[in-house]
Protein backbone atom coordinates (compact mmCIF):
# COMPACT_ATOMS: atom_id res chain seq x y z
CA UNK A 1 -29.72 -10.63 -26.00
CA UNK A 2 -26.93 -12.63 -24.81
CA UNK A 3 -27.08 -16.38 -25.93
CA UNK A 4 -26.03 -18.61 -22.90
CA UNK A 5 -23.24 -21.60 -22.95
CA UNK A 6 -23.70 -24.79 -23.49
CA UNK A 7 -21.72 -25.66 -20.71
CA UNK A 8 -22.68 -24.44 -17.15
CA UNK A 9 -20.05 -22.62 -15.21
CA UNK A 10 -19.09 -24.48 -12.36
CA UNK A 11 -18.56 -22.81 -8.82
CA UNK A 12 -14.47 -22.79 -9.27
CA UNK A 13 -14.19 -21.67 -12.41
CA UNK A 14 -16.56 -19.09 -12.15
CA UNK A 15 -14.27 -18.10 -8.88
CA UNK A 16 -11.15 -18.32 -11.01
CA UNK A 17 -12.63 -16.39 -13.84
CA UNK A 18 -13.38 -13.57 -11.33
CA UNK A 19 -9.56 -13.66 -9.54
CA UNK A 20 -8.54 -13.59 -12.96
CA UNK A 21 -10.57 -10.64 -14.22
CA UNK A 22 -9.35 -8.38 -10.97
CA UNK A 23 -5.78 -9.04 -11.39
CA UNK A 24 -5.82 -7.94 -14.79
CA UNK A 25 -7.97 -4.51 -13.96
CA UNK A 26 -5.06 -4.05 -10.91
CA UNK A 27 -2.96 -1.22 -11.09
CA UNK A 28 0.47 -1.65 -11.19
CA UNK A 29 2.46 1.11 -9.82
CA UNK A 30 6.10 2.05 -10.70
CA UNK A 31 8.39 2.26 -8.74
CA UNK A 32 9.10 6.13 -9.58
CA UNK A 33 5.28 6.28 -8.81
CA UNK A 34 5.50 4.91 -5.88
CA UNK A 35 8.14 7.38 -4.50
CA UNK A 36 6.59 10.15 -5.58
CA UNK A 37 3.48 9.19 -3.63
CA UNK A 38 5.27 8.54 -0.61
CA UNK A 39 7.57 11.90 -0.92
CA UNK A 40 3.94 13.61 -1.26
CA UNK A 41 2.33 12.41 2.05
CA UNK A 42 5.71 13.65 3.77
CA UNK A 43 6.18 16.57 2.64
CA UNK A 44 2.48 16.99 4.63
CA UNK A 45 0.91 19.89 1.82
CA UNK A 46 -2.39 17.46 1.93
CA UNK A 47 -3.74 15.22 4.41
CA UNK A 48 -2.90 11.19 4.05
CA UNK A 49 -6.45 10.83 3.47
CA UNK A 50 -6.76 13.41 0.10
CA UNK A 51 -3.56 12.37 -1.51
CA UNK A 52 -4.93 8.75 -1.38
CA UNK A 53 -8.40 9.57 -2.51
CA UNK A 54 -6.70 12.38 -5.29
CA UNK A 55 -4.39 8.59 -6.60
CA UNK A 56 -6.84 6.26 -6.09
CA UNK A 57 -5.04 4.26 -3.39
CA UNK A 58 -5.81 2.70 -0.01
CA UNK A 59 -4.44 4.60 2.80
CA UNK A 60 -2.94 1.26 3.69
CA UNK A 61 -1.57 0.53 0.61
CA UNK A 62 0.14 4.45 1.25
CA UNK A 63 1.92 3.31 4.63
CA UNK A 64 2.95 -0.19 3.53
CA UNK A 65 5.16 1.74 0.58
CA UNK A 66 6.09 4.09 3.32
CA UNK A 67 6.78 1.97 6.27
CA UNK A 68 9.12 -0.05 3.09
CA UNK A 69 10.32 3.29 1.71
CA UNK A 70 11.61 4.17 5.23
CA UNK A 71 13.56 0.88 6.16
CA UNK A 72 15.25 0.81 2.56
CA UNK A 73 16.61 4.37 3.19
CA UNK A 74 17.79 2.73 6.87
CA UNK A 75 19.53 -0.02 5.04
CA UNK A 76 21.26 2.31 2.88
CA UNK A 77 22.26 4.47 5.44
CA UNK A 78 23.52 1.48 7.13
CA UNK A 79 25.44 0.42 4.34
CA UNK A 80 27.11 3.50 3.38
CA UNK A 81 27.87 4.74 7.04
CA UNK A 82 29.77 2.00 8.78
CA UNK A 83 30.03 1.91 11.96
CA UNK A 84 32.54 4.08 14.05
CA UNK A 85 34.52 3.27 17.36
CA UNK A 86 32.74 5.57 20.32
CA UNK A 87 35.12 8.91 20.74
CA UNK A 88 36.18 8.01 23.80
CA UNK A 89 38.26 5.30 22.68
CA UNK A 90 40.06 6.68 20.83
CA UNK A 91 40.90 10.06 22.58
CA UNK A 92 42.17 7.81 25.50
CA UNK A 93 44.24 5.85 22.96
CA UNK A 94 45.59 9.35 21.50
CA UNK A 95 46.54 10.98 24.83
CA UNK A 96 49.69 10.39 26.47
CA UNK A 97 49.77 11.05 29.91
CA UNK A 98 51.92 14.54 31.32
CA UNK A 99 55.06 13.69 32.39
């Protein structure tokens, strides 16, 4: 039998106690582990729904790393691409007229 305290919890730090016991049973996902996930879902072999049930995830939890997976590519792309002048430009620039 389990001997009880001497001194009562109080309502907050029986609150805090619980916060604290969740965070530490969280998982913590890599970032590798994250990708993979996300590179799962996309490639469409399973639904949305299995893959999260098969890792243990929230569905939402799948499209927030998505929906972030997504717009880092964009700001890649954006930073590796720059931007070009439109064609036209530059063709009218580049042509001489006949004389």
């Amino acid at each position: 039998m389990r001997q009880k305290s001497s001194v009562p919890l109080t309502r907050v730090a029986a609150e805090k106690l619980v916060r604290d016991i969740r965070r530490a049973t969280r998982k913590h996902h890599s970032a590798e582990g994250k990708i993979r996930i996300v590179l799962e879902g996309l490639r469409g072999e399973e639904s949305i729904a299995a893959l999260c049930r098969r890792e243990a995830i929230a569905e939402s939890l799948y499209y927030a790393w998505s929906k972030e997976f997504l717009e880092a590519g964009k700001r890649r792309w954006r930073v590796t691409r720059p931007a070009r002048p439109p064609a036209t430009r530059s063709r009218r620039s580049a042509r001489k007229p006949a004389p």
